[in-house]
Protein backbone atom coordinates (compact mmCIF):
# COMPACT_ATOMS: atom_id res chain seq x y z
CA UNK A 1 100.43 -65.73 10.86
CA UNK A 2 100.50 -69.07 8.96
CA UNK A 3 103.04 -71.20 9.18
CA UNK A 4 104.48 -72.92 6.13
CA UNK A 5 102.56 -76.73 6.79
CA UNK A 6 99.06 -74.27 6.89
CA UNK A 7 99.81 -72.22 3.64
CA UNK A 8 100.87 -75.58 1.86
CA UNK A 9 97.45 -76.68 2.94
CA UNK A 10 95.36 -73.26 2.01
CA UNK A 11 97.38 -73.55 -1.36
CA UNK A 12 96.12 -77.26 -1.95
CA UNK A 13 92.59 -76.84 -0.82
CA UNK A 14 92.57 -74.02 -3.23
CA UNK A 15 93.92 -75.79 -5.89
CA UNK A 16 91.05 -78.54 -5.26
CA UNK A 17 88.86 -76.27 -5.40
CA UNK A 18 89.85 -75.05 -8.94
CA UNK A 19 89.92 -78.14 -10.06
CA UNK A 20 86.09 -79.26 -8.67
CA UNK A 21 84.92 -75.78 -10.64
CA UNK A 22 86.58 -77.23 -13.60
CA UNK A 23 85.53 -80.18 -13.50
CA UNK A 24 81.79 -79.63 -12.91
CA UNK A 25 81.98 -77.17 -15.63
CA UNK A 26 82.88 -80.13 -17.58
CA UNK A 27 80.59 -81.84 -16.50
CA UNK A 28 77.81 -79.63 -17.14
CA UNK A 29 79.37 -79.20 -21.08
CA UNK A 30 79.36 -82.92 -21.16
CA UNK A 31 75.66 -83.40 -20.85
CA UNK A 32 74.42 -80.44 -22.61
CA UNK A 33 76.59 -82.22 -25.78
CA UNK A 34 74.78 -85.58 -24.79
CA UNK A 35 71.36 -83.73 -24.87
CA UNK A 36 71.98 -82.00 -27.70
CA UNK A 37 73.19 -85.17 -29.50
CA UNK A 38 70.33 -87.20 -27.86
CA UNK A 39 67.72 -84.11 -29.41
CA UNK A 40 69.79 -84.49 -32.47
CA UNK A 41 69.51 -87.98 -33.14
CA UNK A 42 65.41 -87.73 -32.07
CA UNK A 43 65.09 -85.33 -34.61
CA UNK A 44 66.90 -87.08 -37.44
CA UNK A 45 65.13 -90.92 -36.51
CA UNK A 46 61.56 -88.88 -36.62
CA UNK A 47 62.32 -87.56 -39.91
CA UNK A 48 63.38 -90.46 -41.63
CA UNK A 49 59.79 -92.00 -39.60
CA UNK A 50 58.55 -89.04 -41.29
CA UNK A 51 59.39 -89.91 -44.90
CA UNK A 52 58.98 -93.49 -44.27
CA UNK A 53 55.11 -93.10 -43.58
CA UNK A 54 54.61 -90.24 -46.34
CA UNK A 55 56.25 -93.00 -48.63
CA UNK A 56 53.63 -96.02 -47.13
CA UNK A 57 50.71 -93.38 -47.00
CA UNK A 58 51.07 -92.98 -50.88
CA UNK A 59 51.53 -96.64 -51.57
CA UNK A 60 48.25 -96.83 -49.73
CA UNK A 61 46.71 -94.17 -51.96
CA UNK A 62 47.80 -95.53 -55.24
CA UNK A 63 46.73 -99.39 -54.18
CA UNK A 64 43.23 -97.70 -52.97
CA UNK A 65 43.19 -95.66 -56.78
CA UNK A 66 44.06 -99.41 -58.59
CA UNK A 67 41.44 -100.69 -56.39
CA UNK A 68 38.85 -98.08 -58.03
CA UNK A 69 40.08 -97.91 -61.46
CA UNK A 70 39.68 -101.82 -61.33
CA UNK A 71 36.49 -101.99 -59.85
CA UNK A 72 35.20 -99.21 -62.30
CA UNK A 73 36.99 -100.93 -64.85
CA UNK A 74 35.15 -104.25 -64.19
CA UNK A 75 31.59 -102.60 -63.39
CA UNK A 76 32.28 -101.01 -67.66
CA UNK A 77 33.36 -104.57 -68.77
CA UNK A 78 30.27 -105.99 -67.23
CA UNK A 79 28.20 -103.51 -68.92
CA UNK A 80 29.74 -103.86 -72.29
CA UNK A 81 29.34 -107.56 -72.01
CA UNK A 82 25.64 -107.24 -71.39
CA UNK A 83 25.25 -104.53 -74.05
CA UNK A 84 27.36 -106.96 -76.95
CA UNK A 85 25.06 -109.38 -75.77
CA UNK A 86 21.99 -107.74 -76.14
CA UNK A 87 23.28 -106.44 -79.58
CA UNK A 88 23.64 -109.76 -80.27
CA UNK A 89 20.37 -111.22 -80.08
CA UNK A 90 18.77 -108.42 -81.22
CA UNK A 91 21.04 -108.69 -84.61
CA UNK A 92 19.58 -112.56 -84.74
CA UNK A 93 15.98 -110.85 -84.83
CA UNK A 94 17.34 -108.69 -87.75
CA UNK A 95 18.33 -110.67 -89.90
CA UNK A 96 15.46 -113.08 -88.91
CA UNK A 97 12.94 -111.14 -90.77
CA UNK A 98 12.51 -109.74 -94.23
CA UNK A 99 9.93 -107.19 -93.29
CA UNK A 100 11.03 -103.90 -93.22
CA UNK A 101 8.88 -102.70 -90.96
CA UNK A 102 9.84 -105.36 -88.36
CA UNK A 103 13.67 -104.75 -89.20
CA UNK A 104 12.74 -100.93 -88.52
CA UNK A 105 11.01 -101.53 -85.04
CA UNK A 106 14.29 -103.52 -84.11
CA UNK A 107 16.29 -101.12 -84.84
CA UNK A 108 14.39 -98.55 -83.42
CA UNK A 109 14.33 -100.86 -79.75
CA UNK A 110 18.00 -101.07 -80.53
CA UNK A 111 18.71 -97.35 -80.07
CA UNK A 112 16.31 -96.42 -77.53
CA UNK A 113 17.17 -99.30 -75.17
CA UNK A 114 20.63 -99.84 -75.56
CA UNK A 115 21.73 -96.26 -76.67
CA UNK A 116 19.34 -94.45 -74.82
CA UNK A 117 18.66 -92.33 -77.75
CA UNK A 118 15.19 -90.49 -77.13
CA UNK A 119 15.27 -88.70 -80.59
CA UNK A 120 16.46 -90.13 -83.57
CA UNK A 121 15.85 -90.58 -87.48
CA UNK A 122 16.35 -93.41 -89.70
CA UNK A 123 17.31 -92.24 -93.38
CA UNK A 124 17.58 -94.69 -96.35
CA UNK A 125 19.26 -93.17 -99.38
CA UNK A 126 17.11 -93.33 -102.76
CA UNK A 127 19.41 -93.42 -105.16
CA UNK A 128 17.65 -92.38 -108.44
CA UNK A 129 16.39 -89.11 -106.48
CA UNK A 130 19.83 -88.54 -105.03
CA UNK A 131 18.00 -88.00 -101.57
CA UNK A 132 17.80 -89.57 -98.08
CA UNK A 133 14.46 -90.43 -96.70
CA UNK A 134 13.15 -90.65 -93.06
CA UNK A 135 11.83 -93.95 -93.24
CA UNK A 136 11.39 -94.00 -89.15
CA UNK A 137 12.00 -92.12 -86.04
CA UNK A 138 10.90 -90.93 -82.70
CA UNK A 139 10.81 -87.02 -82.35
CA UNK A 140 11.94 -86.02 -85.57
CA UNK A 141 9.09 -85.05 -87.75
CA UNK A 142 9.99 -81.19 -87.60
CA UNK A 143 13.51 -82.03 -87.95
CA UNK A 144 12.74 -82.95 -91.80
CA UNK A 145 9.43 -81.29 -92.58
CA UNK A 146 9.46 -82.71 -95.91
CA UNK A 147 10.27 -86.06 -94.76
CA UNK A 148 13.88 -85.98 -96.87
CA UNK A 149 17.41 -84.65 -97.21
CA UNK A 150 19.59 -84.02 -100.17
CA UNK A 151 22.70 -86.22 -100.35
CA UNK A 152 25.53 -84.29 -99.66
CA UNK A 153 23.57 -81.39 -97.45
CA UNK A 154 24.54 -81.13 -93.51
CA UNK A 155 26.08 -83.07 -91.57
CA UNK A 156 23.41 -86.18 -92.25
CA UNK A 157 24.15 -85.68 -95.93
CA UNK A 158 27.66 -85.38 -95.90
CA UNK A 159 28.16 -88.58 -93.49
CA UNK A 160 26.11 -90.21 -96.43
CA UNK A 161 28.78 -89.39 -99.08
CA UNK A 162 31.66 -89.80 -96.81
CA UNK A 163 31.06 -92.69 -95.02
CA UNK A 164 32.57 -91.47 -92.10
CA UNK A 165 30.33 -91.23 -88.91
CA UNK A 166 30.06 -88.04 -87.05
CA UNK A 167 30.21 -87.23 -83.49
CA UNK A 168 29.06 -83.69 -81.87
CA UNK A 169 31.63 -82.67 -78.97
CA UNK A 170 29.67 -79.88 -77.70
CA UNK A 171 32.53 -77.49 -75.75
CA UNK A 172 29.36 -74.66 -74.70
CA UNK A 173 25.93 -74.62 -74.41
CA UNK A 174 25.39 -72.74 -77.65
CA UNK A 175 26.61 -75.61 -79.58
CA UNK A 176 24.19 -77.54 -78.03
CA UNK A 177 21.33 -74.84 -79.73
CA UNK A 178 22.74 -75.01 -83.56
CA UNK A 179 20.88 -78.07 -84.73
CA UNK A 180 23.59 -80.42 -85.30
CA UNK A 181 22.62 -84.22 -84.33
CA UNK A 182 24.98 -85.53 -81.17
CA UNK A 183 25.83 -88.20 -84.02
CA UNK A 184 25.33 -89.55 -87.67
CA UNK A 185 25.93 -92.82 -88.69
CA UNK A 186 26.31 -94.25 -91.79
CA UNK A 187 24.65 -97.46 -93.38
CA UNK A 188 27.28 -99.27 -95.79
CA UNK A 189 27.15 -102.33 -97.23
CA UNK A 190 31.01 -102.74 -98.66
CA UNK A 191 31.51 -99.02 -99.17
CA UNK A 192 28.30 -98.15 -100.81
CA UNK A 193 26.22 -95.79 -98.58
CA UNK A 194 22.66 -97.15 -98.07
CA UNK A 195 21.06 -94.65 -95.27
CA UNK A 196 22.18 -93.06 -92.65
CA UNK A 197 21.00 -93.27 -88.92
CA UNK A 198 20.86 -89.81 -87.06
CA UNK A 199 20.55 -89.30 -83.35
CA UNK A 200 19.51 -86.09 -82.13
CA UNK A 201 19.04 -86.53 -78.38
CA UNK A 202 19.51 -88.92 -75.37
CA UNK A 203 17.13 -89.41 -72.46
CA UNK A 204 18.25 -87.15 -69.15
CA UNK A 205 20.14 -89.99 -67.38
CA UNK A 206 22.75 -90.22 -70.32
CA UNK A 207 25.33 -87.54 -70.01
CA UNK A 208 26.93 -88.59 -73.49
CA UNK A 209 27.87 -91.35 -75.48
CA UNK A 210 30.05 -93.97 -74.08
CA UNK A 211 33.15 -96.37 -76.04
CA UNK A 212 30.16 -99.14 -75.12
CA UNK A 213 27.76 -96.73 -76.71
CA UNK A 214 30.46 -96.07 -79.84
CA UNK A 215 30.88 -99.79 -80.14
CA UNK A 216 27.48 -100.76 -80.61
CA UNK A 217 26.57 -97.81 -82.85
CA UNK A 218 29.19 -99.11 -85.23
CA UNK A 219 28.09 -103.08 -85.29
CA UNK A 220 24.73 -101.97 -85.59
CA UNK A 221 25.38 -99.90 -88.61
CA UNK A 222 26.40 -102.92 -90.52
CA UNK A 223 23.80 -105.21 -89.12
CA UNK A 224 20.83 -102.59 -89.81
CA UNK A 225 22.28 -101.84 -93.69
CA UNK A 226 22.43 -105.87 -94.44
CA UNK A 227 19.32 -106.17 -92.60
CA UNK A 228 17.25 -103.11 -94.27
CA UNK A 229 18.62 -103.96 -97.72
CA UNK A 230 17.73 -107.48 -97.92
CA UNK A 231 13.97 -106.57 -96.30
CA UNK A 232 13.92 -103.92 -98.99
CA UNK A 233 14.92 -106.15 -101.80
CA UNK A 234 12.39 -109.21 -100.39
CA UNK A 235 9.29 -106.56 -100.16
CA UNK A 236 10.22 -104.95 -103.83
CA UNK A 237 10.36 -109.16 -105.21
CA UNK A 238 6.90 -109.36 -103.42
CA UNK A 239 5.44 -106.58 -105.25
CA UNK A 240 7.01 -107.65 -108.73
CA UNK A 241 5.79 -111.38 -107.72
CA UNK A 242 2.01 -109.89 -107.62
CA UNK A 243 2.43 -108.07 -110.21
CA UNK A 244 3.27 -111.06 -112.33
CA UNK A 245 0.81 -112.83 -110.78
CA UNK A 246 -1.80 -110.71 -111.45
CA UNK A 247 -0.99 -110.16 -115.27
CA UNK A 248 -1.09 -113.79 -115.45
CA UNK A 249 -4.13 -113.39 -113.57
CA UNK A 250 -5.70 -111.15 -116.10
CA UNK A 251 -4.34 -113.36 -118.85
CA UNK A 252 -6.85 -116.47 -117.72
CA UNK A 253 -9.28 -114.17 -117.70
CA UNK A 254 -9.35 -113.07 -121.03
């Protein structure tokens, strides 16, 4: 039987040990809180990593797409320069000459080399006969079997009257197969129609026409009308010139 001294002790060693239990329980709470804080406060930090490289990632992306656009951007620039260039000098040649058929083979290196056109017309109106006639043209014969075109019939005849180029924007292949020309350009000289210049195809390596392409069509439609009247006007003086001459000619000779 215990005496009082040994059940005071029992009593306090069981006490202890309540409180050890307790307090190792509490322990053990403590640092599963502090891990799951610690895997708490991972997550969150790797997250906001997370969205901090997404957001760097697309900087990158949108300084590497400014990067192309430039560099495309100054590749087209380069080209366009050349092309104005090359327009240029060939519009010295043009108005160089007063022989029509030397204006016409300009104009024809004009389209082929710096349009790329493969087929294509040249049409100068004739006013008295209310027509337009192929003057020259590569590929085009059976395009106008009779070698002219009503004003104001088609497309070529109606950019004539309207003075409004046209451009094809084939959306299928079938309108590709109707006949129209990819473009039609008209010849003005201060609003009065002169001729119109008709392309019908471009070589294989030319998807389209370009704004370079669009650019050059349009300065050379002013260049080519200035250029092809005043040839036209110098040859018809010619031929009035011998005529004279050769009444006066006849005169002396009688």
């Amino acid at each position: 039987m215990e005496t009082g001294e040994e059940q005071a002790t029992t009593e306090k060693l069981a006490e202890l040990r309540g409180k050890i239990t307790r307090l190792t329980k509490e322990k053990e709470d403590l640092e599963n809180l502090l891990a799951e804080r610690s895997v708490s406060a991972l997550a969150k930090v790797n997250q906001e990593l997370i969205k901090k490289l997404a957001s760097v990632e697309e900087r990158l992306t949108n300084v590497e797409r400014e990067n192309r656009d430039f560099a495309v951007m100054c590749v087209e620039t380069q080209e366009q320069s050349a092309a104005i260039t090359s327009l240029y000098v060939a519009s010295q040649r043009l108005h160089a000459t007063l022989a029509p058929s030397e204006v016409m083979k300009i104009i024809k290196e004009i389209l082929v080399e710096l349009i790329g056109a493969e087929e294509f017309g040249i049409l100068l109106l004739e006013e008295e006969k209310k027509k337009l006639q192929l003057f020259a043209g590569e590929g085009v014969e059976d395009r106008f079997p009779e070698e002219s075109l009503p004003v104001g019939e088609g497309v070529v005849g109606k950019v004539t009257v309207s003075g409004k180029p046209f451009f094809l924007e084939p959306k299928t292949q079938g309108d590709m197969q109707v006949g129209l020309p990819l473009a039609a350009i008209p010849l003005n000289i201060k609003g009065r129609p002169v001729g119109v210049i008709v392309l019908y195809k471009l070589f294989s390596q030319k998807s389209g026409f370009t704004s370079t392409d669009m650019q050059i069509l349009e300065l050379l439609a002013t260049d080519a009308a200035t250029a092809l009247v005043s040839a036209r006007l110098n040859s018809t003086i010619g031929r009035r010139l011998k005529t004279i001459e050769g009444f006066f000619q006849l005169m002396k000779s009688n």
